[in-house]
PDB file of N, CA and C in Angstrom:
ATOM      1  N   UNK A   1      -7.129  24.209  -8.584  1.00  0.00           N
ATOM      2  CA  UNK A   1      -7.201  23.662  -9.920  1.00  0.00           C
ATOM      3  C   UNK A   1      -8.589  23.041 -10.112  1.00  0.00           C
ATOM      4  N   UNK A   2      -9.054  23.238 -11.404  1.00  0.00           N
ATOM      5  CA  UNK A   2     -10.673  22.957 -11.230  1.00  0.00           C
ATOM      6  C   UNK A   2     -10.624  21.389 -12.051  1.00  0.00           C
ATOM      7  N   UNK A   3     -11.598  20.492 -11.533  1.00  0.00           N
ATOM      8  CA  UNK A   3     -11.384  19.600 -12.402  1.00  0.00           C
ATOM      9  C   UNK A   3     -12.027  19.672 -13.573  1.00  0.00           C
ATOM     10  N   UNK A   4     -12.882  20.463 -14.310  1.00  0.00           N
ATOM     11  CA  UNK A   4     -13.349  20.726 -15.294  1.00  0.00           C
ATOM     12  C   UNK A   4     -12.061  20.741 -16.435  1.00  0.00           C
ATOM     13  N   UNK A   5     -11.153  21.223 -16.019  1.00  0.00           N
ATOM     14  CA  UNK A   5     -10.106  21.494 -16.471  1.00  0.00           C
ATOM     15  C   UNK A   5      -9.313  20.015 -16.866  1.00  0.00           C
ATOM     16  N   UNK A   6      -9.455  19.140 -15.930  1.00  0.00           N
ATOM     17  CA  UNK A   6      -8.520  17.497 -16.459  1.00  0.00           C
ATOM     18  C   UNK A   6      -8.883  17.156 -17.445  1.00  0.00           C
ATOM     19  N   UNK A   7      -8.534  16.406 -18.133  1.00  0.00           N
ATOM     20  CA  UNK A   7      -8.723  14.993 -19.342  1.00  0.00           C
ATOM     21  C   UNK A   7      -8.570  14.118 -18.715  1.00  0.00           C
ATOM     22  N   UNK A   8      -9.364  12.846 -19.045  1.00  0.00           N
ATOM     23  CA  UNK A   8      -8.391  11.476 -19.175  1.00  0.00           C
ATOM     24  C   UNK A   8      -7.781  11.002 -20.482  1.00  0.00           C
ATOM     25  N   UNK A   9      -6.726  10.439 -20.212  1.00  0.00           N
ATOM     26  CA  UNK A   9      -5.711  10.071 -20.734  1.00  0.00           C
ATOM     27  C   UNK A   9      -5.403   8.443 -20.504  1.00  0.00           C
ATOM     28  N   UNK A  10      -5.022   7.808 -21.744  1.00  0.00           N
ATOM     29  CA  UNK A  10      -4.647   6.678 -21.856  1.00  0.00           C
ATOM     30  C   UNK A  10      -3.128   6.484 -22.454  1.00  0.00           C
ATOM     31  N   UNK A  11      -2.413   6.070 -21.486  1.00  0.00           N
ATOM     32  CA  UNK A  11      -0.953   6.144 -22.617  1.00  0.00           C
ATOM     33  C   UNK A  11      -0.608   4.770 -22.179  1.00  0.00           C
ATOM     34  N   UNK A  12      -0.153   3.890 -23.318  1.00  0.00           N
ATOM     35  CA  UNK A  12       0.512   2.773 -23.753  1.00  0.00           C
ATOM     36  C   UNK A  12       2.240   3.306 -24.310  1.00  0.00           C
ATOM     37  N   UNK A  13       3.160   2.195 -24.006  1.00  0.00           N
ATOM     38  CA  UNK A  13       4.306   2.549 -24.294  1.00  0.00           C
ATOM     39  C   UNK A  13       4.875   0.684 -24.947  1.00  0.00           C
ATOM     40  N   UNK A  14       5.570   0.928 -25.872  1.00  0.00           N
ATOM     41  CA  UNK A  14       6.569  -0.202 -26.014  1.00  0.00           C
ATOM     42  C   UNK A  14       8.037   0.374 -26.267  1.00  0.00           C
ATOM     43  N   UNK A  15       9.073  -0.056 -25.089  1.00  0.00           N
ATOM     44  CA  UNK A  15      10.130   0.651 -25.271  1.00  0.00           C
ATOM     45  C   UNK A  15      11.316  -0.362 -25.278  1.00  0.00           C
ATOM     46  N   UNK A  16      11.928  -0.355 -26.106  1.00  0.00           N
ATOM     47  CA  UNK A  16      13.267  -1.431 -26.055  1.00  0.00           C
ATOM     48  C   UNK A  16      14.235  -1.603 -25.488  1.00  0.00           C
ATOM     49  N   UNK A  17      14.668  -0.912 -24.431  1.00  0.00           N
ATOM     50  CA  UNK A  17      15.597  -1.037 -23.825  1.00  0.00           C
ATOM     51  C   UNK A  17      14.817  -0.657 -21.837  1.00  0.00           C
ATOM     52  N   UNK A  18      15.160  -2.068 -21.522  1.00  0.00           N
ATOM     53  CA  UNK A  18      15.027  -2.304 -20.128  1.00  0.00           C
ATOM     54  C   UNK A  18      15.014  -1.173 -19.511  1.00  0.00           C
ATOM     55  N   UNK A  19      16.417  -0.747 -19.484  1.00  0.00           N
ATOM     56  CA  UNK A  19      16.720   0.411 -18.563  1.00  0.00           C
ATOM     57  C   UNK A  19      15.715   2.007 -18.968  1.00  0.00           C
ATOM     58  N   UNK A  20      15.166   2.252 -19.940  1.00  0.00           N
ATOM     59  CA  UNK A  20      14.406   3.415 -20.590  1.00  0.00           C
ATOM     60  C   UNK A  20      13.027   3.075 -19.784  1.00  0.00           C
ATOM     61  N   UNK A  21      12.833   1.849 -20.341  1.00  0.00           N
ATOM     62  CA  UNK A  21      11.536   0.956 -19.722  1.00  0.00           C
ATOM     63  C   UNK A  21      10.956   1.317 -18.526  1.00  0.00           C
ATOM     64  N   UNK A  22      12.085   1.446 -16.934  1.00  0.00           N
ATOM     65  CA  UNK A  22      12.093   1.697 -16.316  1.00  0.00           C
ATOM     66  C   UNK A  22      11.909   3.131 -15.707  1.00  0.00           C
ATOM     67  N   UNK A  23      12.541   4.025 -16.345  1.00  0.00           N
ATOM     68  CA  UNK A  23      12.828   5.537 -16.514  1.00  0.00           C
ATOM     69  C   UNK A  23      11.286   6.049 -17.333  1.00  0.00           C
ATOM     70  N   UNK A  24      10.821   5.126 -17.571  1.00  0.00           N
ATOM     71  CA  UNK A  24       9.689   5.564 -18.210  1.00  0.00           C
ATOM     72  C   UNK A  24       8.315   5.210 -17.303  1.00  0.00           C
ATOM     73  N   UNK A  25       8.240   3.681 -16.676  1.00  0.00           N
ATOM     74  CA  UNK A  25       7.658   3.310 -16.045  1.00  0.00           C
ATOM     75  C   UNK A  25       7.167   4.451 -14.802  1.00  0.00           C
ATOM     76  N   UNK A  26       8.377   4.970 -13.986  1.00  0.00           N
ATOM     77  CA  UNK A  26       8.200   5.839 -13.023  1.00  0.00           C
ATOM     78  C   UNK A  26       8.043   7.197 -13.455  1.00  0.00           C
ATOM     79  N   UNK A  27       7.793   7.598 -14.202  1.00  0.00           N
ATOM     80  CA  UNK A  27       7.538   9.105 -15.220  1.00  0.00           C
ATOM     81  C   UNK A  27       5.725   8.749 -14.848  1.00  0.00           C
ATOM     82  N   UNK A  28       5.659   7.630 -15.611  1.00  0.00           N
ATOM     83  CA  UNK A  28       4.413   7.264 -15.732  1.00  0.00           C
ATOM     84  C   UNK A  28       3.191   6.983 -14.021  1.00  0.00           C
ATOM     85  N   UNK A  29       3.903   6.454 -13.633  1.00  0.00           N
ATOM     86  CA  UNK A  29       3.825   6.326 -12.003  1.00  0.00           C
ATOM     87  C   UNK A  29       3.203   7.485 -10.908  1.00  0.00           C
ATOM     88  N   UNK A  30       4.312   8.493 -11.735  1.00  0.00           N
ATOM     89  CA  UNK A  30       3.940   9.933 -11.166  1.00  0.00           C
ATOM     90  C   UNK A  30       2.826  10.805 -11.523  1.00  0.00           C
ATOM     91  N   UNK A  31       2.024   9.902 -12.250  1.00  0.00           N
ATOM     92  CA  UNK A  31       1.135  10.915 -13.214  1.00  0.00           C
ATOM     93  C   UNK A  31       0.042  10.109 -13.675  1.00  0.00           C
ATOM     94  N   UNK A  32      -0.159   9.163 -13.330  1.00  0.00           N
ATOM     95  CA  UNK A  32      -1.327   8.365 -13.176  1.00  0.00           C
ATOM     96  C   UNK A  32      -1.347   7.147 -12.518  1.00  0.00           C
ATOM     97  N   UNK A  33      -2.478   5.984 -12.906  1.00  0.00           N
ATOM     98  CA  UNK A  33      -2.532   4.995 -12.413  1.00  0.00           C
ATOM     99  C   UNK A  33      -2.495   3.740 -13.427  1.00  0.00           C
ATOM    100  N   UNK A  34      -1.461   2.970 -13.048  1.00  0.00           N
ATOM    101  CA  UNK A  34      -1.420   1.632 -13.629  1.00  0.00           C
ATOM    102  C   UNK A  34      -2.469   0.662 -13.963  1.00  0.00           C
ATOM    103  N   UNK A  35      -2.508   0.188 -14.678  1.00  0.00           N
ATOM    104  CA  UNK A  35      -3.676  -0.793 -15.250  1.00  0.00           C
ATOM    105  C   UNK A  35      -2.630  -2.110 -15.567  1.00  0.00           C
ATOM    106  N   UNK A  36      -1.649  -2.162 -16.954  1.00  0.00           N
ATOM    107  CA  UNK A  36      -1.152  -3.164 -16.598  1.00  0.00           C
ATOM    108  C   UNK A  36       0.089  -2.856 -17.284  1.00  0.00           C
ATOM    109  N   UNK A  37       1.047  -4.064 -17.718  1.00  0.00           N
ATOM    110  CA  UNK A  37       2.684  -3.698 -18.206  1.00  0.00           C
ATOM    111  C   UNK A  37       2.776  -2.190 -18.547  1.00  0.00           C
ATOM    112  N   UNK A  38       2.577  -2.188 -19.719  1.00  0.00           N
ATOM    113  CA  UNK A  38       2.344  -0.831 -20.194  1.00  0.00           C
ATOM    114  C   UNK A  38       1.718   0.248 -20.489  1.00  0.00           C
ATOM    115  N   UNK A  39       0.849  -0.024 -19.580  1.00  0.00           N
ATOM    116  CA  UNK A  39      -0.907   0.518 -20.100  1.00  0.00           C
ATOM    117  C   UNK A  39      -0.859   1.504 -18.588  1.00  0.00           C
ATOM    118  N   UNK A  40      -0.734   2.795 -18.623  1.00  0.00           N
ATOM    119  CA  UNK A  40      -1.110   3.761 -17.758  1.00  0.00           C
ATOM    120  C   UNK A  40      -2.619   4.639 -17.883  1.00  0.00           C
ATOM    121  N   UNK A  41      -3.593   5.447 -16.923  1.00  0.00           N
ATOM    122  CA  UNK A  41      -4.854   5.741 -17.589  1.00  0.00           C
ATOM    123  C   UNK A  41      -4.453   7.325 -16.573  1.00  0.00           C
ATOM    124  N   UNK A  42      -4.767   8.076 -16.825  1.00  0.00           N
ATOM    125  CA  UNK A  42      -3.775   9.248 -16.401  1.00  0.00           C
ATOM    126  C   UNK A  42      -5.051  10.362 -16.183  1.00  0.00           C
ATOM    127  N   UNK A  43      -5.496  11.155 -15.542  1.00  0.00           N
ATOM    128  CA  UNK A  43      -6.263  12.775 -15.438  1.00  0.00           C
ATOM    129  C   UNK A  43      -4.873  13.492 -15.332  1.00  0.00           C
ATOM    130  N   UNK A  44      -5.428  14.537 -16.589  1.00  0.00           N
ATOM    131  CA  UNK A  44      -4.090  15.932 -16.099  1.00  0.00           C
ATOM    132  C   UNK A  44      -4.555  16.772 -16.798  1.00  0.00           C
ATOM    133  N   UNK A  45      -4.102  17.484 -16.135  1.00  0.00           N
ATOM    134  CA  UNK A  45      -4.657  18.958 -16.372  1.00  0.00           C
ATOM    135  C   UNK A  45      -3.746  19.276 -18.251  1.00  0.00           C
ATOM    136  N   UNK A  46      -4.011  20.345 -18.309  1.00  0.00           N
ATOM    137  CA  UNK A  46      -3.029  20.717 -20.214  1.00  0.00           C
ATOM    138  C   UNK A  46      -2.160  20.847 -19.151  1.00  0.00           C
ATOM    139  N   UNK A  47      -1.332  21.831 -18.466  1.00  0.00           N
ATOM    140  CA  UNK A  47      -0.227  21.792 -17.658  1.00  0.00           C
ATOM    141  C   UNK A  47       0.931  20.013 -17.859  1.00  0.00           C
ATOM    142  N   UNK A  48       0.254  19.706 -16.578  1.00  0.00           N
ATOM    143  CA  UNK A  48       0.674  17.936 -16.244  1.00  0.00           C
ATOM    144  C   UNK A  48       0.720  17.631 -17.688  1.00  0.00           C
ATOM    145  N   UNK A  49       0.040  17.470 -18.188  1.00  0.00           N
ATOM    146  CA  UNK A  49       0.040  16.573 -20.249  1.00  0.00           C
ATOM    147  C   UNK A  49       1.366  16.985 -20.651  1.00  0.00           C
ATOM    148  N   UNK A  50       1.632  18.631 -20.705  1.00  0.00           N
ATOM    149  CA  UNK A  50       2.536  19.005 -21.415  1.00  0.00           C
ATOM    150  C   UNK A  50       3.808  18.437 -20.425  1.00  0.00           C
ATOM    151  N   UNK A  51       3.742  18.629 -19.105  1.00  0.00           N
ATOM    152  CA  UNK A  51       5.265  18.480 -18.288  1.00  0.00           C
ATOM    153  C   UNK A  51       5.960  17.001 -18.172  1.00  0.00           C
ATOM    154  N   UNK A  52       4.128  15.911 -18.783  1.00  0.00           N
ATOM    155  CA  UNK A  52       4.647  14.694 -19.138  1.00  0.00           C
ATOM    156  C   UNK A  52       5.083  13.997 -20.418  1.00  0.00           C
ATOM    157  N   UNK A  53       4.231  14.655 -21.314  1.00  0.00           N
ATOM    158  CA  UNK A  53       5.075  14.646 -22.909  1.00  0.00           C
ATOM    159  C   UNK A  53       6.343  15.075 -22.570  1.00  0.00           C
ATOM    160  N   UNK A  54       6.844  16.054 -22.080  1.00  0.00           N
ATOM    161  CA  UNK A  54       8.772  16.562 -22.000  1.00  0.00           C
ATOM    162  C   UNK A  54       9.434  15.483 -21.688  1.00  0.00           C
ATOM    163  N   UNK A  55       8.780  14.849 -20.212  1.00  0.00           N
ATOM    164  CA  UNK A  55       9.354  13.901 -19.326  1.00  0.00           C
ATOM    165  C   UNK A  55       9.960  12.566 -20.134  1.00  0.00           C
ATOM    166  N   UNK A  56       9.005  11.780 -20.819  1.00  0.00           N
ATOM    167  CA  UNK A  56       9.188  11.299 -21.666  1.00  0.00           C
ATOM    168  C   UNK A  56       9.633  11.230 -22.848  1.00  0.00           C
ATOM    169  N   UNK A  57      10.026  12.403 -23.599  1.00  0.00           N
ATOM    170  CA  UNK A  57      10.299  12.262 -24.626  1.00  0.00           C
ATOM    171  C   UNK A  57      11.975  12.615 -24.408  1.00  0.00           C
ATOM    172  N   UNK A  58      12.059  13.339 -23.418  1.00  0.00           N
ATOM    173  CA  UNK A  58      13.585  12.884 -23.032  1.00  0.00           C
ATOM    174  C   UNK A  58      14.264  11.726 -22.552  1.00  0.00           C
ATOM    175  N   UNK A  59      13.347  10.861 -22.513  1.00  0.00           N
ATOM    176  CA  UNK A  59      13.985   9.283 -22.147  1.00  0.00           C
ATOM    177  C   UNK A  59      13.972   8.861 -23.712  1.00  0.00           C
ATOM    178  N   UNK A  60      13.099   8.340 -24.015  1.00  0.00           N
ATOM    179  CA  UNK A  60      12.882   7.766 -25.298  1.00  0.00           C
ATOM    180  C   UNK A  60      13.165   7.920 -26.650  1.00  0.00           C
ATOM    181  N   UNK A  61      14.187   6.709 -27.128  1.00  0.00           N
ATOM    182  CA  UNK A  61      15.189   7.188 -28.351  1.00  0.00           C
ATOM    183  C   UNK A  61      14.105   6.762 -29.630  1.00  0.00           C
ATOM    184  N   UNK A  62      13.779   8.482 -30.370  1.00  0.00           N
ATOM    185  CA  UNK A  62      12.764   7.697 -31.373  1.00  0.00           C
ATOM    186  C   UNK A  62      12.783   6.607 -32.217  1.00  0.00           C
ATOM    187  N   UNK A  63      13.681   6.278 -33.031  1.00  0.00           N
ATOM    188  CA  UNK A  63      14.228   5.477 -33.975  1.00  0.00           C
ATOM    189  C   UNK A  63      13.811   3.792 -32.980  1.00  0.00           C
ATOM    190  N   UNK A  64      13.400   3.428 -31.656  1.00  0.00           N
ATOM    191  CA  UNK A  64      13.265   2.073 -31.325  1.00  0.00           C
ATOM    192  C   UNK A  64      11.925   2.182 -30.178  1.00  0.00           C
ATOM    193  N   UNK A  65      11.565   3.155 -29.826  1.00  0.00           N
ATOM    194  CA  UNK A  65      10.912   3.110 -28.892  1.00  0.00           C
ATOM    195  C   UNK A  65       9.362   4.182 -29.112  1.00  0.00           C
ATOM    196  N   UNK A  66       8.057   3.642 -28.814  1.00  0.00           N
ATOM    197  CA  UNK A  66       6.681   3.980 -28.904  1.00  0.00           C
ATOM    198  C   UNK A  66       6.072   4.415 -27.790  1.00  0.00           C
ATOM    199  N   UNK A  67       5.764   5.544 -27.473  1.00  0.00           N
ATOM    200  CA  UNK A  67       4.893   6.283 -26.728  1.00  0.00           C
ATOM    201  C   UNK A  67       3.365   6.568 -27.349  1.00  0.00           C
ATOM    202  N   UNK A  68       2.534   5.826 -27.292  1.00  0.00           N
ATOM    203  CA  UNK A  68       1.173   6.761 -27.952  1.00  0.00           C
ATOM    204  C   UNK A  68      -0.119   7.134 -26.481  1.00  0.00           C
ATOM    205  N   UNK A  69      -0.133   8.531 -26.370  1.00  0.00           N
ATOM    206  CA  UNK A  69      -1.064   9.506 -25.674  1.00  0.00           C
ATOM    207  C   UNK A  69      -2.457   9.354 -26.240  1.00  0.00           C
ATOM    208  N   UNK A  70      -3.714   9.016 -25.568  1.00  0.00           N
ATOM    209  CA  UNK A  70      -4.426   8.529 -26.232  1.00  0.00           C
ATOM    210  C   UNK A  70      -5.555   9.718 -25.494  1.00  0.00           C
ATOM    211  N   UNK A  71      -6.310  10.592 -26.021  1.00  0.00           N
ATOM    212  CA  UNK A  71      -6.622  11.771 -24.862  1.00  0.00           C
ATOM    213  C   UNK A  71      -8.525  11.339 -25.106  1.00  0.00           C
ATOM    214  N   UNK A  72      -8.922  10.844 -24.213  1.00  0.00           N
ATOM    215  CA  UNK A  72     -10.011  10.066 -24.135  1.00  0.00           C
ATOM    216  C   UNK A  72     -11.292  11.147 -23.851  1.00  0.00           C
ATOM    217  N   UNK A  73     -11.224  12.305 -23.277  1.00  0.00           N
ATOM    218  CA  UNK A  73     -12.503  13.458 -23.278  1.00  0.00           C
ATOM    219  C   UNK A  73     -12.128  14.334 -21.910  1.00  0.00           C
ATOM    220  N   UNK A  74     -12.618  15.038 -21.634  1.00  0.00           N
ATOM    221  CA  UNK A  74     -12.826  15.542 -20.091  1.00  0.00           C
ATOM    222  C   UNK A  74     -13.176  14.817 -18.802  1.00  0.00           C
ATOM    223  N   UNK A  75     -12.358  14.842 -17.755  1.00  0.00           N
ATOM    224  CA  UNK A  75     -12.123  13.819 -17.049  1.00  0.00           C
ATOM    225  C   UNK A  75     -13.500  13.609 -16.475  1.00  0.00           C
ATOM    226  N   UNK A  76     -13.941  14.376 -16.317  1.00  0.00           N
ATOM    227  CA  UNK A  76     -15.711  14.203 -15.072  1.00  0.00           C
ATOM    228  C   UNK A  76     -16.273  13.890 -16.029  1.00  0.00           C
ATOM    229  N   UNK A  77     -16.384  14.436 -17.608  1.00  0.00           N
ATOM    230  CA  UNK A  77     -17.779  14.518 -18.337  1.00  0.00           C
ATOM    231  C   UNK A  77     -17.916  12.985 -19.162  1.00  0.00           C
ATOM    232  N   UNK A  78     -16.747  12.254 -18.763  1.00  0.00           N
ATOM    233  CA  UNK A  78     -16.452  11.011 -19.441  1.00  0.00           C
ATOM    234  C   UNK A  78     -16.763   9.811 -19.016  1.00  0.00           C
ATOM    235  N   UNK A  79     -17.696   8.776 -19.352  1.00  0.00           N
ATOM    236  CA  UNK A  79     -17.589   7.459 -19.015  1.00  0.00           C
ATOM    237  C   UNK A  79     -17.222   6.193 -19.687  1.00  0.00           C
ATOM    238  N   UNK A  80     -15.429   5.911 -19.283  1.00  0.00           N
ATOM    239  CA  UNK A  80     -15.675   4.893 -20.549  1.00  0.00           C
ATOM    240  C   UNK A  80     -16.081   3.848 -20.428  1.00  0.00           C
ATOM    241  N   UNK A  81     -16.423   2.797 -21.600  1.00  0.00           N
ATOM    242  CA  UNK A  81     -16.525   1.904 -21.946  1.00  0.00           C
ATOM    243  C   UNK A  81     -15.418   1.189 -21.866  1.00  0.00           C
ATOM    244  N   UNK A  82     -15.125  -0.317 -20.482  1.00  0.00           N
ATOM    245  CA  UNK A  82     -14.055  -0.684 -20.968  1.00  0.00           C
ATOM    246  C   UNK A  82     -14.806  -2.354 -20.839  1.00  0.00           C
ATOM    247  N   UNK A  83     -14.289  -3.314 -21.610  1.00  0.00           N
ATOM    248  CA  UNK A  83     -14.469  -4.633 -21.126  1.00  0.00           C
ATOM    249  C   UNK A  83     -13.490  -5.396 -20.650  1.00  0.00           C
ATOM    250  N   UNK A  84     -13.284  -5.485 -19.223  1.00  0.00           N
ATOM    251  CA  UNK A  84     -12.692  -5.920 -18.149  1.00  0.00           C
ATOM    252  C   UNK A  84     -12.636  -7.227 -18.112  1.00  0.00           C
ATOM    253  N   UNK A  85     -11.317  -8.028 -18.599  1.00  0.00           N
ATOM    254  CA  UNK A  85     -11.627  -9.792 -18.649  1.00  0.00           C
ATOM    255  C   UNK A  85     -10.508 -10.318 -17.705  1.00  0.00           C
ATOM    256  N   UNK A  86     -10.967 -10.864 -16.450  1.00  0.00           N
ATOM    257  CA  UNK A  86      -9.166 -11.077 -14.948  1.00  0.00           C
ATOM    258  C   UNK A  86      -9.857  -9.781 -14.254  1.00  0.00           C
ATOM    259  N   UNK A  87      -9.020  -9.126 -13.999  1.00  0.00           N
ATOM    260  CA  UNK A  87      -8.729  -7.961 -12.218  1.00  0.00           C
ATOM    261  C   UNK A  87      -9.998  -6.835 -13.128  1.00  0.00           C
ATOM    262  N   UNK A  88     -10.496  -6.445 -11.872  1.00  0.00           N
ATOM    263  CA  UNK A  88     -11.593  -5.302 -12.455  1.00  0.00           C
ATOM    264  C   UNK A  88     -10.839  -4.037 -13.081  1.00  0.00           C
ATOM    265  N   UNK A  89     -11.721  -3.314 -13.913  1.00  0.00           N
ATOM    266  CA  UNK A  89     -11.283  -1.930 -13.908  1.00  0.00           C
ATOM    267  C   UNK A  89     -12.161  -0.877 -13.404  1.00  0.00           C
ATOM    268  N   UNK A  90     -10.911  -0.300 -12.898  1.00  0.00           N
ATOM    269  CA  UNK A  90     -11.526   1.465 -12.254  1.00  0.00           C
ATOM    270  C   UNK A  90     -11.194   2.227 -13.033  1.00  0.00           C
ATOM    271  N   UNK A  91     -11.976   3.385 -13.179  1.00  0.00           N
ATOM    272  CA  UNK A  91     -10.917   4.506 -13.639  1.00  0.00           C
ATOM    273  C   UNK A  91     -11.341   5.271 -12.820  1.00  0.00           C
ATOM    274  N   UNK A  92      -9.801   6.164 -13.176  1.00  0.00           N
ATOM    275  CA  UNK A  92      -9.139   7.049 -11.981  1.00  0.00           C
ATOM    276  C   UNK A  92      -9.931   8.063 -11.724  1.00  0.00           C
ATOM    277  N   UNK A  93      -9.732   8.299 -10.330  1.00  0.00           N
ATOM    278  CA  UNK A  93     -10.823   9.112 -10.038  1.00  0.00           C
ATOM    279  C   UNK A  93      -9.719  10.469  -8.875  1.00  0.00           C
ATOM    280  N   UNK A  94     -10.319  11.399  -9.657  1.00  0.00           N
ATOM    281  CA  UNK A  94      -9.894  12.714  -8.840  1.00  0.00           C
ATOM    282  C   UNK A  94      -9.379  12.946  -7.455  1.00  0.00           C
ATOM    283  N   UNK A  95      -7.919  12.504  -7.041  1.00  0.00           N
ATOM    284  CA  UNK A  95      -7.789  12.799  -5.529  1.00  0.00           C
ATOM    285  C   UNK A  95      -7.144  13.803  -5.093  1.00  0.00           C
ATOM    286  N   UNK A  96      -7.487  14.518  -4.189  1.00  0.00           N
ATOM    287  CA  UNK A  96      -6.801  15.967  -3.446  1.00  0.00           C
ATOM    288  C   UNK A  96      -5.851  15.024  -2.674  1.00  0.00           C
ATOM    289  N   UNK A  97      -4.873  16.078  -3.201  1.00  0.00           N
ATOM    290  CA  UNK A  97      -3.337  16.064  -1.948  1.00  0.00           C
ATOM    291  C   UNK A  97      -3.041  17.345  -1.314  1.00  0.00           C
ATOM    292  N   UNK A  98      -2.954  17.273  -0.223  1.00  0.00           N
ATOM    293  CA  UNK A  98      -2.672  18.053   0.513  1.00  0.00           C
ATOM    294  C   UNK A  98      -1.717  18.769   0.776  1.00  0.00           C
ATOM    295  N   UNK A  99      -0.248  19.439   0.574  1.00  0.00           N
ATOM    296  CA  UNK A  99       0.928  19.853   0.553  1.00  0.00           C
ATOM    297  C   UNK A  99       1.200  20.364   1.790  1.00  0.00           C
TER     298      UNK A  99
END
């Protein structure tokens, strides 16, 4: 998989019910890296994007609960701008797993 190919991704969630919260939290877990409550910062390929939009949108009852995907540029060609105020920020950076 080439990384030319990733995005980064910013997804924020507010979800109303604890238990979704949770079911959502670890969706999120699997597919990027935490920053803070609800604030995930994610590289994925179009593949991963699409298999995590599904993931989520089968938890989350529209009528009470907010998912917004925030698709920030191409993961290498991107540097953001963040202002970091408490714990530093990283962003995520490309790791091989091995299978």
């Amino acid at each position: 998989m080439a990384t030319q190919h990733e995005r980064l991704y910013v997804v924020a969630y507010d979800i109303a019910d604890p238990k979704r919260w949770r079911q959502v939290f670890k969706v999120m877990e699997a597919h990027g890296t935490w920053l803070q409550l609800s604030v995930f910062q994610c590289r994925l390929t179009a593949r991963r994007r699409a298999q995590l939009g599904a993931k989520l949108d089968r938890i989350i009852q529209t009528g009470d609960d907010h998912v917004v995907i925030i698709d920030v540029g191409p993961a290498d060609a991107i540097d953001p701008r963040v202002e970091s105020l408490g714990k530093a920020y990283r962003t995520v950076e490309r790791k091989v797993t091995v299978i």
